[in-house]
C-alpha atoms as a PDB file:
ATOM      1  CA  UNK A   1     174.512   2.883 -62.755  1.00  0.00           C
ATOM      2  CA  UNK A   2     175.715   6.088 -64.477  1.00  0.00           C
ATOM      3  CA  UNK A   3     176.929   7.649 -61.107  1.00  0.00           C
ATOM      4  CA  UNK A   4     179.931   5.124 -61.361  1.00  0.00           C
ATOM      5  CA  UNK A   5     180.736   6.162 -64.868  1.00  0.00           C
ATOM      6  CA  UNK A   6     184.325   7.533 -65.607  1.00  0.00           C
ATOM      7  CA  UNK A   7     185.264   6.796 -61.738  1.00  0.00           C
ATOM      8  CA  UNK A   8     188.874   6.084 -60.343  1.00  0.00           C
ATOM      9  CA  UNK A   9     188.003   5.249 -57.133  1.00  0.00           C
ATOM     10  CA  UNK A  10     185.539   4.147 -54.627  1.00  0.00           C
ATOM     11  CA  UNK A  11     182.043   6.342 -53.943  1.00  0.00           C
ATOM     12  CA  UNK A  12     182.307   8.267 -50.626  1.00  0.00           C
ATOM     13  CA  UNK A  13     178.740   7.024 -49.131  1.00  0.00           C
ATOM     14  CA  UNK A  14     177.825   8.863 -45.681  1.00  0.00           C
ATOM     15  CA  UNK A  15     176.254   6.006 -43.536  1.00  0.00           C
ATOM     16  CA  UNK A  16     173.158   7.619 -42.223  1.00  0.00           C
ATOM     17  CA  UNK A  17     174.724  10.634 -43.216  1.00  0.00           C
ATOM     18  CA  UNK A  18     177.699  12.504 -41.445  1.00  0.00           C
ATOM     19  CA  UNK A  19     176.713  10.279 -38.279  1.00  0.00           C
ATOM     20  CA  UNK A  20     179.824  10.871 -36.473  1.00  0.00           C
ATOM     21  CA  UNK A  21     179.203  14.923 -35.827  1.00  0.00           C
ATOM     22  CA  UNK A  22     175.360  15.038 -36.513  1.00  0.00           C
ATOM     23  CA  UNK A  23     172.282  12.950 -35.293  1.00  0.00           C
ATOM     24  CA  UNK A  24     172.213  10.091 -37.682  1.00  0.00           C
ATOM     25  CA  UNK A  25     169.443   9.949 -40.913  1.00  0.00           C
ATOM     26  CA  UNK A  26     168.708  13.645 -40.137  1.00  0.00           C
ATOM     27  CA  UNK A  27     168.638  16.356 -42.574  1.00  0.00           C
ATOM     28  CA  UNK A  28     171.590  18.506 -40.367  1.00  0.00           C
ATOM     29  CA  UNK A  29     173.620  14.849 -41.143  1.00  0.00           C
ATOM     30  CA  UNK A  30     173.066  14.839 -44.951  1.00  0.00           C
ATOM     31  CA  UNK A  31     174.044  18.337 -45.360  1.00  0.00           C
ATOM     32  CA  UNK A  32     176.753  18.071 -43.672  1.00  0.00           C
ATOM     33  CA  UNK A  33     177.826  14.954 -45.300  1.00  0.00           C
ATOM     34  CA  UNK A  34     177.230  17.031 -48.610  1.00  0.00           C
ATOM     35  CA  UNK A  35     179.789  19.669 -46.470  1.00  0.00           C
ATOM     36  CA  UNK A  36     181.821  17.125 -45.895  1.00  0.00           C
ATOM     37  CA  UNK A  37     182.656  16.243 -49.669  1.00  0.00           C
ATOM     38  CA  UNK A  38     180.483  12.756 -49.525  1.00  0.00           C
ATOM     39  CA  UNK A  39     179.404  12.044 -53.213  1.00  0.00           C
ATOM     40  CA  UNK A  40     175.903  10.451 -51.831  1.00  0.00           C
ATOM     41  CA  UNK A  41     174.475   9.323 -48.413  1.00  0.00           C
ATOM     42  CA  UNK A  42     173.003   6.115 -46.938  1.00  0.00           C
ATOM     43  CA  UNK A  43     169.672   6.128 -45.242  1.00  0.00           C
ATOM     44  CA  UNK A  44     166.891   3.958 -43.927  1.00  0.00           C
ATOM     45  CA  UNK A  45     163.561   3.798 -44.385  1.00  0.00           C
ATOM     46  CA  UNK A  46     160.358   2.751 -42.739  1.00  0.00           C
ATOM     47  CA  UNK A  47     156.619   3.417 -43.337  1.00  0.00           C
ATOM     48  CA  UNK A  48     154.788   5.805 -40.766  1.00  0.00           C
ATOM     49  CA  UNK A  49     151.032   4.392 -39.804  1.00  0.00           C
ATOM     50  CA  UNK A  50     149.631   6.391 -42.866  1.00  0.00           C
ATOM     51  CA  UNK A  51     152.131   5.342 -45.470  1.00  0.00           C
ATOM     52  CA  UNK A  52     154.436   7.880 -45.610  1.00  0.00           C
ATOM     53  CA  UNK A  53     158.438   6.887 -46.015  1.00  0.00           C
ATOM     54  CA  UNK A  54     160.201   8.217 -43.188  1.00  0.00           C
ATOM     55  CA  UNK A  55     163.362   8.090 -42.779  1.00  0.00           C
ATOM     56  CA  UNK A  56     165.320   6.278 -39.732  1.00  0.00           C
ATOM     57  CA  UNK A  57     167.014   3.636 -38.999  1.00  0.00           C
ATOM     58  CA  UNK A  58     164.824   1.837 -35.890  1.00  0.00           C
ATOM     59  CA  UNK A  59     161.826   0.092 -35.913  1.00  0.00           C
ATOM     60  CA  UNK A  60     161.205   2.027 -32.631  1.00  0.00           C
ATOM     61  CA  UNK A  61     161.593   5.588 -32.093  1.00  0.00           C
ATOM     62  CA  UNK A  62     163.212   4.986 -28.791  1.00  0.00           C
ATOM     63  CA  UNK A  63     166.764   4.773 -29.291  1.00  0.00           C
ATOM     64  CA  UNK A  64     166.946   8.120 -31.703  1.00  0.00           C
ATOM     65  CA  UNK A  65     164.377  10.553 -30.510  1.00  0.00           C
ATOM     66  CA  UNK A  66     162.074  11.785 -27.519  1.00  0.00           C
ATOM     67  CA  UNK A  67     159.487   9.343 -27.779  1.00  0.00           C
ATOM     68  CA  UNK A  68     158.655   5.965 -27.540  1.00  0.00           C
ATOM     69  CA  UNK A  69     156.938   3.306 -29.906  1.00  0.00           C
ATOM     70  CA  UNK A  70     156.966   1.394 -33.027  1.00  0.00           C
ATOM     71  CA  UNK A  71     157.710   3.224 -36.280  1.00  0.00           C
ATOM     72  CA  UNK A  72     154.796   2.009 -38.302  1.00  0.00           C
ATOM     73  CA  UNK A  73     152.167   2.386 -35.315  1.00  0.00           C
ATOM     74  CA  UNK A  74     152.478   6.787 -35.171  1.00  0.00           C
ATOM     75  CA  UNK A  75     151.308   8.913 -38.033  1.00  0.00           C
ATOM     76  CA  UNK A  76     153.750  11.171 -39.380  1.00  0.00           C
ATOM     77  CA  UNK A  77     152.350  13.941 -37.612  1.00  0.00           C
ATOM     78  CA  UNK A  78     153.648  12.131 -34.727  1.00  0.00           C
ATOM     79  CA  UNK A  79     156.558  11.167 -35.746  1.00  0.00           C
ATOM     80  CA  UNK A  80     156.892  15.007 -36.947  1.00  0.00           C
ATOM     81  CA  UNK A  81     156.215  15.889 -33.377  1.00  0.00           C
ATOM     82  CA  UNK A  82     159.382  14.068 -31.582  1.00  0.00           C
ATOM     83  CA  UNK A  83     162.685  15.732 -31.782  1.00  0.00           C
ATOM     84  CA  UNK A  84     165.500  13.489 -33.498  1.00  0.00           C
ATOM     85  CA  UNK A  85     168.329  16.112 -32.408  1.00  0.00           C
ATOM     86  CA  UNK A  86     168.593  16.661 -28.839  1.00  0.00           C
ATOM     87  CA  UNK A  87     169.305  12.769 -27.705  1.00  0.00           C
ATOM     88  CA  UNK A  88     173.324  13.572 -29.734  1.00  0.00           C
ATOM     89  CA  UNK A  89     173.832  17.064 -28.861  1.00  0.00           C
ATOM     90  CA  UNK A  90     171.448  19.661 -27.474  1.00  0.00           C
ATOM     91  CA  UNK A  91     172.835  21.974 -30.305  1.00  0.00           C
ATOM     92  CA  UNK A  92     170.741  19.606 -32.536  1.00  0.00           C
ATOM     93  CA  UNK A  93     167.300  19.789 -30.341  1.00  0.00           C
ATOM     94  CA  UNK A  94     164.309  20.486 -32.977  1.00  0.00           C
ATOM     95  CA  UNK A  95     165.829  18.065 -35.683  1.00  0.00           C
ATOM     96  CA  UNK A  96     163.072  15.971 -36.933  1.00  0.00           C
ATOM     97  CA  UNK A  97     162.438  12.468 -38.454  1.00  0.00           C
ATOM     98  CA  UNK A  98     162.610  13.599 -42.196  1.00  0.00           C
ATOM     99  CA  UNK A  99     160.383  11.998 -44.748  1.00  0.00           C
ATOM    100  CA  UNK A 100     162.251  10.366 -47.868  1.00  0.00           C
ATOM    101  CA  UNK A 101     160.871  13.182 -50.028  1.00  0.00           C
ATOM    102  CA  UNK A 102     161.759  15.927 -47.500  1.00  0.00           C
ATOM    103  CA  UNK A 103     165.703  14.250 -47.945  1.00  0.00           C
ATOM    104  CA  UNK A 104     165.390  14.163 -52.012  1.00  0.00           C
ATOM    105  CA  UNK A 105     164.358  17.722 -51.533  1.00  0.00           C
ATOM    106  CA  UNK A 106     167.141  18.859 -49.646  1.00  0.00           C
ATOM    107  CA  UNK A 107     169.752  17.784 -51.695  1.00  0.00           C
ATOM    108  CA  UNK A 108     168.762  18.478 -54.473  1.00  0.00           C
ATOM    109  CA  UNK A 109     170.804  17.080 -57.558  1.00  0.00           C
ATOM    110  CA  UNK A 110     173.874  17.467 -55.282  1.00  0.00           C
ATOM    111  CA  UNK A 111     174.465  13.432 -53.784  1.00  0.00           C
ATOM    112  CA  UNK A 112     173.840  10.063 -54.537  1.00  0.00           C
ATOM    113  CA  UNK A 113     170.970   8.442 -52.410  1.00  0.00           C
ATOM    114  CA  UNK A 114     171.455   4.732 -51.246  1.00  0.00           C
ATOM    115  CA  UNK A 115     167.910   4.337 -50.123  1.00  0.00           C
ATOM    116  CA  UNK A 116     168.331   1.474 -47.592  1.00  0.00           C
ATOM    117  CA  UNK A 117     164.640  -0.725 -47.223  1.00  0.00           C
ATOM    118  CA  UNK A 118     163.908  -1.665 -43.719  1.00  0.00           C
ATOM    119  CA  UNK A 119     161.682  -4.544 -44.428  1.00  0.00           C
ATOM    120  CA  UNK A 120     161.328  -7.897 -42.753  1.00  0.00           C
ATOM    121  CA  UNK A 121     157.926  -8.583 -44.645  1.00  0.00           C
ATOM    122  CA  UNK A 122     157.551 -11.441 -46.709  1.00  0.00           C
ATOM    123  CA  UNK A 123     154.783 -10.068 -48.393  1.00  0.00           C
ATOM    124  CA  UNK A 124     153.862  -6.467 -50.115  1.00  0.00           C
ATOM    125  CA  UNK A 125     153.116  -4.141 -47.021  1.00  0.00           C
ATOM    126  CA  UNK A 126     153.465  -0.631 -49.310  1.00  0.00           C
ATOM    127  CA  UNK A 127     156.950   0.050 -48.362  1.00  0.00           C
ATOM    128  CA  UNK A 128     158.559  -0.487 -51.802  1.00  0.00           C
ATOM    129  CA  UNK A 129     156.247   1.073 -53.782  1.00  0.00           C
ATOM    130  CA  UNK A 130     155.945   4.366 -51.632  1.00  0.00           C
ATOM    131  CA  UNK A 131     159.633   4.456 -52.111  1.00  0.00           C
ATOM    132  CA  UNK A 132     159.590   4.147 -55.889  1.00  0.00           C
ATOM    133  CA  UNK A 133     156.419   7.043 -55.520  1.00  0.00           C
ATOM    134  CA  UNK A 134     159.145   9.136 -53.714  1.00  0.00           C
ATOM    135  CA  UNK A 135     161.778   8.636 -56.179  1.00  0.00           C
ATOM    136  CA  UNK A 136     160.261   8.973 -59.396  1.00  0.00           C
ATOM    137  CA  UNK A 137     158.148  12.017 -58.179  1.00  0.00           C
ATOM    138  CA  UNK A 138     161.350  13.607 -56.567  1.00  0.00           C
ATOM    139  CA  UNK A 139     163.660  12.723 -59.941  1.00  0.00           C
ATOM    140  CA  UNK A 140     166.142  10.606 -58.029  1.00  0.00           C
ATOM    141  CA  UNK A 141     166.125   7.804 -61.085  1.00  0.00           C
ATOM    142  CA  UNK A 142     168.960   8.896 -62.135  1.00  0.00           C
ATOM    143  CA  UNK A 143     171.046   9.107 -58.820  1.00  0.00           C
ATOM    144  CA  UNK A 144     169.288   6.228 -56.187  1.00  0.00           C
ATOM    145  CA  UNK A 145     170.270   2.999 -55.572  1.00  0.00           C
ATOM    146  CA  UNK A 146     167.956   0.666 -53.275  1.00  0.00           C
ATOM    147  CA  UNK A 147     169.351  -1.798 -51.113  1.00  0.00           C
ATOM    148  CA  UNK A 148     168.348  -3.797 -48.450  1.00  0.00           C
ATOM    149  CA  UNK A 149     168.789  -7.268 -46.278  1.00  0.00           C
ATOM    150  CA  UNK A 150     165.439  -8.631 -47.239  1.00  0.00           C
ATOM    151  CA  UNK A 151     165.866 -10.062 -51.174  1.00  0.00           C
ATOM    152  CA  UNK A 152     162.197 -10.479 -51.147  1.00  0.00           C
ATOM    153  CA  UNK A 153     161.897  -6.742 -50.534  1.00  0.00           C
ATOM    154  CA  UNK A 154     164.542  -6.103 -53.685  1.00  0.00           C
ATOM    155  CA  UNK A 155     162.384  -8.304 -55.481  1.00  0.00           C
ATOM    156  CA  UNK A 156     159.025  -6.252 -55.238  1.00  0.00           C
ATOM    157  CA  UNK A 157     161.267  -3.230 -56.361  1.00  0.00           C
ATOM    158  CA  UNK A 158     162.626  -5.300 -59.030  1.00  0.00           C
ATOM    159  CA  UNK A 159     159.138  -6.323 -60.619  1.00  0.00           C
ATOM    160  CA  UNK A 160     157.275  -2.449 -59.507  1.00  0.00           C
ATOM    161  CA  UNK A 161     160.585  -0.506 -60.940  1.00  0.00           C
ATOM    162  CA  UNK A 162     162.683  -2.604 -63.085  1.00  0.00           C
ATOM    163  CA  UNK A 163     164.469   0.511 -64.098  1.00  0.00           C
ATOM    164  CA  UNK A 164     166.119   1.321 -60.558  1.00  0.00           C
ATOM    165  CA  UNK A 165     169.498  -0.243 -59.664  1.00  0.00           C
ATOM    166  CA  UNK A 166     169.437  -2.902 -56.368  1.00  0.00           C
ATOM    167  CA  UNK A 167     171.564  -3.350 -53.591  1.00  0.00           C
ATOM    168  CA  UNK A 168     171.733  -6.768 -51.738  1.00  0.00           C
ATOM    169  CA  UNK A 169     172.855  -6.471 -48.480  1.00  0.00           C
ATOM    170  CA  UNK A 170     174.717  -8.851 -46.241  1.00  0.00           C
ATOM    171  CA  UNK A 171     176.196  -9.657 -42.780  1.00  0.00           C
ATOM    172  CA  UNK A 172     179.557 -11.882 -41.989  1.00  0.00           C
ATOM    173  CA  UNK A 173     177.096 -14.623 -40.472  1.00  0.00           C
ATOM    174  CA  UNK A 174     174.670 -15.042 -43.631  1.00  0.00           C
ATOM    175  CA  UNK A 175     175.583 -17.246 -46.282  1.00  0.00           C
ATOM    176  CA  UNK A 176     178.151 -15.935 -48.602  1.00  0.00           C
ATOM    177  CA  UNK A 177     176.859 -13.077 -51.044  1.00  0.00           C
ATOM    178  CA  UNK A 178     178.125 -14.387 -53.822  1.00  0.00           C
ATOM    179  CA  UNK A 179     176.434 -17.436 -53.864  1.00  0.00           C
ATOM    180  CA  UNK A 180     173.809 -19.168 -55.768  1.00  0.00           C
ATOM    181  CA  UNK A 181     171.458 -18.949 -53.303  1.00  0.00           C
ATOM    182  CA  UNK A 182     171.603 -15.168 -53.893  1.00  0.00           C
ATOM    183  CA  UNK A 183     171.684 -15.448 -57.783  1.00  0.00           C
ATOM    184  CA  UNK A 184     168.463 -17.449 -57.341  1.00  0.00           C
ATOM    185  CA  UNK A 185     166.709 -15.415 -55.267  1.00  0.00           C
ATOM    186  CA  UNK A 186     166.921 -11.857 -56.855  1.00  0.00           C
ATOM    187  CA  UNK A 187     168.329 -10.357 -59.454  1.00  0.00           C
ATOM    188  CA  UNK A 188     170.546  -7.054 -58.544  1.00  0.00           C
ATOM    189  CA  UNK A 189     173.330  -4.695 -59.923  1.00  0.00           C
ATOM    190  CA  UNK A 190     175.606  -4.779 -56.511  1.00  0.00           C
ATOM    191  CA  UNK A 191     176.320  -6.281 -53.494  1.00  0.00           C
ATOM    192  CA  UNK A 192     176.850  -4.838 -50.174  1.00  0.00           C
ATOM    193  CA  UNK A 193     178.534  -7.100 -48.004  1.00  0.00           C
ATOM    194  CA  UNK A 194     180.003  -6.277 -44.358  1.00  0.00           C
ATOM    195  CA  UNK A 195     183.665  -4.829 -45.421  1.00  0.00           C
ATOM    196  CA  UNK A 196     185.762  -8.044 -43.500  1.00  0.00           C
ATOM    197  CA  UNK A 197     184.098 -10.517 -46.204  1.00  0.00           C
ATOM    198  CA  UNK A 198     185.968  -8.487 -48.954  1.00  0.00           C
ATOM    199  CA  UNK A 199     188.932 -10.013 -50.401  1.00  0.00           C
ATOM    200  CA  UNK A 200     190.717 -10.149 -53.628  1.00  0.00           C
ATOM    201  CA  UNK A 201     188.553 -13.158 -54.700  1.00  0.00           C
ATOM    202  CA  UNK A 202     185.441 -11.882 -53.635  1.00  0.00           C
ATOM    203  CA  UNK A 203     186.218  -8.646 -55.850  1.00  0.00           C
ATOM    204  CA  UNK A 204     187.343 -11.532 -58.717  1.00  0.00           C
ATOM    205  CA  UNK A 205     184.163 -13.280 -58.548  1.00  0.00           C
ATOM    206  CA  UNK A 206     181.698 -10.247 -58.516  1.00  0.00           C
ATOM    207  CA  UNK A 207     183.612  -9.237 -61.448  1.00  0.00           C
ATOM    208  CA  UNK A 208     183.281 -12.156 -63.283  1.00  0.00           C
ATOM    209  CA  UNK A 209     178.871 -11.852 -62.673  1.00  0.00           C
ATOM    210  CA  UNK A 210     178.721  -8.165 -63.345  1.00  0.00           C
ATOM    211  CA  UNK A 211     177.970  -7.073 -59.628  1.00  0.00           C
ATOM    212  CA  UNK A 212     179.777  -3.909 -58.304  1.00  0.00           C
ATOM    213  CA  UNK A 213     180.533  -3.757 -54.554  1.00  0.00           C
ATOM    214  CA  UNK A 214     180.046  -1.208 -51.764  1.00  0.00           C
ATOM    215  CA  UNK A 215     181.857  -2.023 -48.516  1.00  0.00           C
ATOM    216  CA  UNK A 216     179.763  -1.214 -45.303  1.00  0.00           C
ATOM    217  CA  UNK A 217     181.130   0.593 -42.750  1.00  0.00           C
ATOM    218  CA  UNK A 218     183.985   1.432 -42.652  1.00  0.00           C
ATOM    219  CA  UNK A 219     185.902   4.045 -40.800  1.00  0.00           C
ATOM    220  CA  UNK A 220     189.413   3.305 -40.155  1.00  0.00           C
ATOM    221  CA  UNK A 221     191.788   4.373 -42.478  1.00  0.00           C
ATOM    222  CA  UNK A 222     193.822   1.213 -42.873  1.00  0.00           C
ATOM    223  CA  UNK A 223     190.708  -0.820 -44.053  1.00  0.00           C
ATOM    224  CA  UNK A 224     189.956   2.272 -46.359  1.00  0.00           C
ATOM    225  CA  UNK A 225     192.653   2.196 -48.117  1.00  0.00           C
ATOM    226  CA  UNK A 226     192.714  -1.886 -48.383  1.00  0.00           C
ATOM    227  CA  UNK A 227     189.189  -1.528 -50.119  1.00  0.00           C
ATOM    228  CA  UNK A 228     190.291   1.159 -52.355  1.00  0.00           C
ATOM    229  CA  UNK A 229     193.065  -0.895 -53.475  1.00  0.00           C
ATOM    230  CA  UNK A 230     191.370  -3.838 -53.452  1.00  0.00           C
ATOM    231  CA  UNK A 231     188.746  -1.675 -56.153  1.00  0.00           C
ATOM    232  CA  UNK A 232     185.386  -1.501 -54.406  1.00  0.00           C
ATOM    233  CA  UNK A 233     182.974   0.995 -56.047  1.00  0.00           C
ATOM    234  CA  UNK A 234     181.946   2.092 -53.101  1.00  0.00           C
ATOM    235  CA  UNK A 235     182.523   2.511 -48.846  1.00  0.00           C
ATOM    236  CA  UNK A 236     179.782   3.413 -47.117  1.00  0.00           C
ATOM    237  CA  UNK A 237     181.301   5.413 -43.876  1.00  0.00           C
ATOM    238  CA  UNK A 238     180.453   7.614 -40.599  1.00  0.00           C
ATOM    239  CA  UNK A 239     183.698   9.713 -41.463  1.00  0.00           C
ATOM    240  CA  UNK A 240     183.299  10.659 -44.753  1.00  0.00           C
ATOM    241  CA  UNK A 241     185.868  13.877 -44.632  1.00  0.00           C
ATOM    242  CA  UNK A 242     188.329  11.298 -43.193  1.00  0.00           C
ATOM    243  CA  UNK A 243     187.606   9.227 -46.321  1.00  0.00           C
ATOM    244  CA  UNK A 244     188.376  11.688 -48.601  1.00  0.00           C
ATOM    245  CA  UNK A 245     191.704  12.360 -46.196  1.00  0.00           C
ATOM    246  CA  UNK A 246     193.064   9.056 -46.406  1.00  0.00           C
ATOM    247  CA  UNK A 247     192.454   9.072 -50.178  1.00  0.00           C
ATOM    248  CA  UNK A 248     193.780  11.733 -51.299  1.00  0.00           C
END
């Protein structure tokens, strides 16, 4: 991963971009992340009814915009048609569900791009190779990284796209993400684990395999400046201007 290259401390990641003062995984949230001195953003992505990658975080459209329904059932005309703004502030009304290319677009060689897969499939449904479409034809080799819960998921990138770093994600209640259960199941580059199962062993241990770490989410500066000490290459945050404060 050449982004981490001659680095002396942690990656500033914007979680769904500056989330905390713009409607999350919009394209008003990534620029402002950029704004806000982030080095890359994290998104999520699902595939509209006619294979597009779009980019939010729900299955549903419900929680996030003005309409209601399943992600993968409406076109992206549809989804095209629902404002993503208005629901946070009215000064965002008219911001809309950006497609993964529309994103790479946008910020041009500027940010990193932790493309987060929201798959639960345990077999090929197009998701991972629309993505790697995206990224190749957008030149984002260079500065993506592909994560996601699902290892099965990682492991149709890792056999489409061998070239393109992977993320493993994890949560506090899954098994822990260094184990061999892990190792077994797919091979990646980092592990994302939930920031409270980060101590100075776990950093030891992914060490010792090769695996770098990015820290999700974290906001308080306390726990910032823990994981920075502790050597993480990356937090993935809501705040990223604060990040940069409490590092500085």
């Amino acid at each position: 991963m050449a982004f981490l290259e001659d680095r002396t401390g942690p990656l500033n990641l914007a979680h769904r971009g500056a989330s905390a003062v713009a409607p999350q995984n919009t394209l008003a949230a990534f620029e402002q992340a950029g704004d806000m001195g982030a080095d890359g953003v994290e998104l999520d992505v699902h595939l509209s009814a006619d294979g597009v990658p779009v980019v939010i975080h729900d299955a549903t459209v419900d929680r996030t915009t003005d309409g209601h329904g399943r992600v993968g059932a409406l076109s992206l005309e549809e989804l095209k048609s629902l404002d993503a703004g208005r629901w946070f502030d009215p000064t965002f009304a008219g911001e809309q569900i950006p497609t993964l290319e529309e994103v790479a677009d946008a910020l041009g060689q500027r940010l990193l791009v932790n493309v987060e897969l929201k798959s639960i499939s345990l077999r090929e449904n197009g998701l991972e190779r629309a993505v790697i479409d995206v990224i190749e034809r957008s030149a984002l080799t260079e500065r993506v990284l592909i994560s996601s819960f699902n290892p099965l998921s990682l492991r149709r990138v890792r056999r489409l796209a061998p070239h393109l770093p992977l993320g493993l994600l994890t949560l506090p209640r899954m098994p822990r993400p260094l184990s061999p259960l892990w190792r077994a199941l797919v091979r990646v580059e980092a592990h994302h684990p939930h920031h409270t199962q980060i101590d100075r062993q776990f950093v030891a241990q992914a060490r010792r395999w090769g695996y770098r770490i990015f820290a999700w989410v974290v906001d308080e500066p306390a726990e910032i400046r823990r994981l920075a000490d502790l050597g993480v290459d990356g937090i993935i945050t809501n705040v990223p201007d604060r990040m940069n404060e409490t590092l500085a």
